[in-house]
Protein backbone atom coordinates (compact mmCIF):
# COMPACT_ATOMS: atom_id res chain seq x y z
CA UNK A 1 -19.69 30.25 -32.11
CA UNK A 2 -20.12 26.51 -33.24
CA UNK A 3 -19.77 25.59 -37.19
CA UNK A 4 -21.03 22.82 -37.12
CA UNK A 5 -21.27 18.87 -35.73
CA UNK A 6 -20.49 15.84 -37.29
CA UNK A 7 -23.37 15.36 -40.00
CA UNK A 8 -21.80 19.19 -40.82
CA UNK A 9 -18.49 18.86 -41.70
CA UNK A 10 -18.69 22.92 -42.19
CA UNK A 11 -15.19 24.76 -44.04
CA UNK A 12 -14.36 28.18 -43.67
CA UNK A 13 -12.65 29.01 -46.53
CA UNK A 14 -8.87 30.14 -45.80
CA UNK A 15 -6.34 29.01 -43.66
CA UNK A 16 -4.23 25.77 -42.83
CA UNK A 17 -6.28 22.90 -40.35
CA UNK A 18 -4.99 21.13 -37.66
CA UNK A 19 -5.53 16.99 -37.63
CA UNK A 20 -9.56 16.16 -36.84
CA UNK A 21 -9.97 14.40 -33.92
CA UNK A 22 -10.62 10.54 -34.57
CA UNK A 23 -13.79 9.99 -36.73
CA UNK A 24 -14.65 13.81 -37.38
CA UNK A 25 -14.61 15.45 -40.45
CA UNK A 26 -11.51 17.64 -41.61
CA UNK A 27 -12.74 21.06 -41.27
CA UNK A 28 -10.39 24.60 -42.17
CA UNK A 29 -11.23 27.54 -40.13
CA UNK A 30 -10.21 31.58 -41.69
CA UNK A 31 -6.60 31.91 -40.69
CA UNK A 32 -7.34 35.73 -40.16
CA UNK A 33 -9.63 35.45 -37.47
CA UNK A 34 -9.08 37.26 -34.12
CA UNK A 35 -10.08 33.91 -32.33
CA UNK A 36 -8.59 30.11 -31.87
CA UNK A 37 -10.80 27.44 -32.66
CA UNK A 38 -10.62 23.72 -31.56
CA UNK A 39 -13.09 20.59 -32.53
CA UNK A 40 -14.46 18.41 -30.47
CA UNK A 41 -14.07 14.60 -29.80
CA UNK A 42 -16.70 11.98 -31.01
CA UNK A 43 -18.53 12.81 -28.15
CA UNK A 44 -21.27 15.14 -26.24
CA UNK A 45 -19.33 17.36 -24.60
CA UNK A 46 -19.77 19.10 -21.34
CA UNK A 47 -19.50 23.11 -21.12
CA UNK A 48 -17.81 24.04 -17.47
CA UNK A 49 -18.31 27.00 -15.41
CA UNK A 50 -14.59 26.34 -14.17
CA UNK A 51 -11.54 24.64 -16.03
CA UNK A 52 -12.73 21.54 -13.83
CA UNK A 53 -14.68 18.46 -13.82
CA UNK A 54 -15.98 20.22 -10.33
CA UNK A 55 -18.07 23.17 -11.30
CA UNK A 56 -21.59 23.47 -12.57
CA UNK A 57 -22.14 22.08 -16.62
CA UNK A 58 -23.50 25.16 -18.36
CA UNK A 59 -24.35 22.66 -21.69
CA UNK A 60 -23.39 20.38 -23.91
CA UNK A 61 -21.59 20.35 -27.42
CA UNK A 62 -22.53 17.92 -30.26
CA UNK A 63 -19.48 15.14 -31.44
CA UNK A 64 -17.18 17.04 -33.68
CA UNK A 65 -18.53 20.55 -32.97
CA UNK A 66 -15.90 23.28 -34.53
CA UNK A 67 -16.09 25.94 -31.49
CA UNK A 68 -14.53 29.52 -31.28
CA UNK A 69 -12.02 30.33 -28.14
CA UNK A 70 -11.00 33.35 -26.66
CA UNK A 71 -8.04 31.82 -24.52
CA UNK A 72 -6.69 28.58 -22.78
CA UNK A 73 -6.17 27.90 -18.94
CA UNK A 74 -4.56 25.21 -17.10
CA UNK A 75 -7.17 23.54 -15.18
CA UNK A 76 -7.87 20.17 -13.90
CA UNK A 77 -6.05 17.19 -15.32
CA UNK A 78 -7.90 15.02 -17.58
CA UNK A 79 -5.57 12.15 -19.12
CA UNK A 80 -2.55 13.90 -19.96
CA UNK A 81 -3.36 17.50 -20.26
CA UNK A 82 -4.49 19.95 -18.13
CA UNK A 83 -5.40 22.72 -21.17
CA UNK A 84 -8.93 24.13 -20.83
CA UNK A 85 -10.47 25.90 -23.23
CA UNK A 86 -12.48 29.22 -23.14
CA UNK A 87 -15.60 29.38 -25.32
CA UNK A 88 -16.41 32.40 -27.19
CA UNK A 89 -19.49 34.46 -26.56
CA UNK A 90 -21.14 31.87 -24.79
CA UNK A 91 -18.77 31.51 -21.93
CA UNK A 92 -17.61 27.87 -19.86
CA UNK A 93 -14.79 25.73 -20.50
CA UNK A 94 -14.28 22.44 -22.49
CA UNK A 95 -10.84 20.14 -21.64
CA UNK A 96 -7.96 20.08 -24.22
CA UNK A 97 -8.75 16.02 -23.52
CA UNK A 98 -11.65 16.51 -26.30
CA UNK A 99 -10.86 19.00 -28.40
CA UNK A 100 -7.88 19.10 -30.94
CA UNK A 101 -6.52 22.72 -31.52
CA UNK A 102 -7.72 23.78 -35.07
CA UNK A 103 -5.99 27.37 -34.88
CA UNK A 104 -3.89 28.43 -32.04
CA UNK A 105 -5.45 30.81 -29.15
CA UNK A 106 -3.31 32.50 -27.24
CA UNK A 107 -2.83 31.39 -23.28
CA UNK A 108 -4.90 33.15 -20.78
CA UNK A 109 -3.50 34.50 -17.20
């Protein structure tokens, strides 16, 4: 599920935020979801099959897209983290390098 991009600047009403990435809008997400939910960097950002630059790019996701997770996975490195991210419904990956953690998801096995 995406809220929004960076002409958006959706709110769910509820909850505490986490920090926007650098030149995205401050979004809160419901703090009683069942899901984790991240934003995006200023940039289009590739979906992944795999937690890797590797595998096939399923899509794209606007700058500042507010995304639903099920999980996180170490993957490949990118800078200094190797967190991937695990869209909901849609499936793929995104790198923890462009996305700042809005609410928490639990780490996947």
């Amino acid at each position: 599920m995406i809220l929004g991009g960076v002409s958006a600047g959706p709110a769910v009403a509820g909850g505490a935020a986490g920090r926007p990435p650098t030149g995205c809008p401050r979004v809160e997400v419901d703090a009683d979801a069942n899901t984790g939910w991240v934003q995006t960097a200023r940039v289009h950002l590739r979906i992944r099959e795999h937690p890797t630059t590797r595998s096939r790019v399923l899509g794209t996701l606007p700058p500042c897209a507010v995304i639903a997770v099920t999980g996180s996975q170490a993957g490949q490195r990118i800078g200094n983290t190797r967190t991937w991210y695990r869209l909901e419904g849609r499936g793929g990956w995104v790198s923890g390098a462009y996305a700042r953690t809005l609410r928490p998801v639990l780490i996947s096995n």
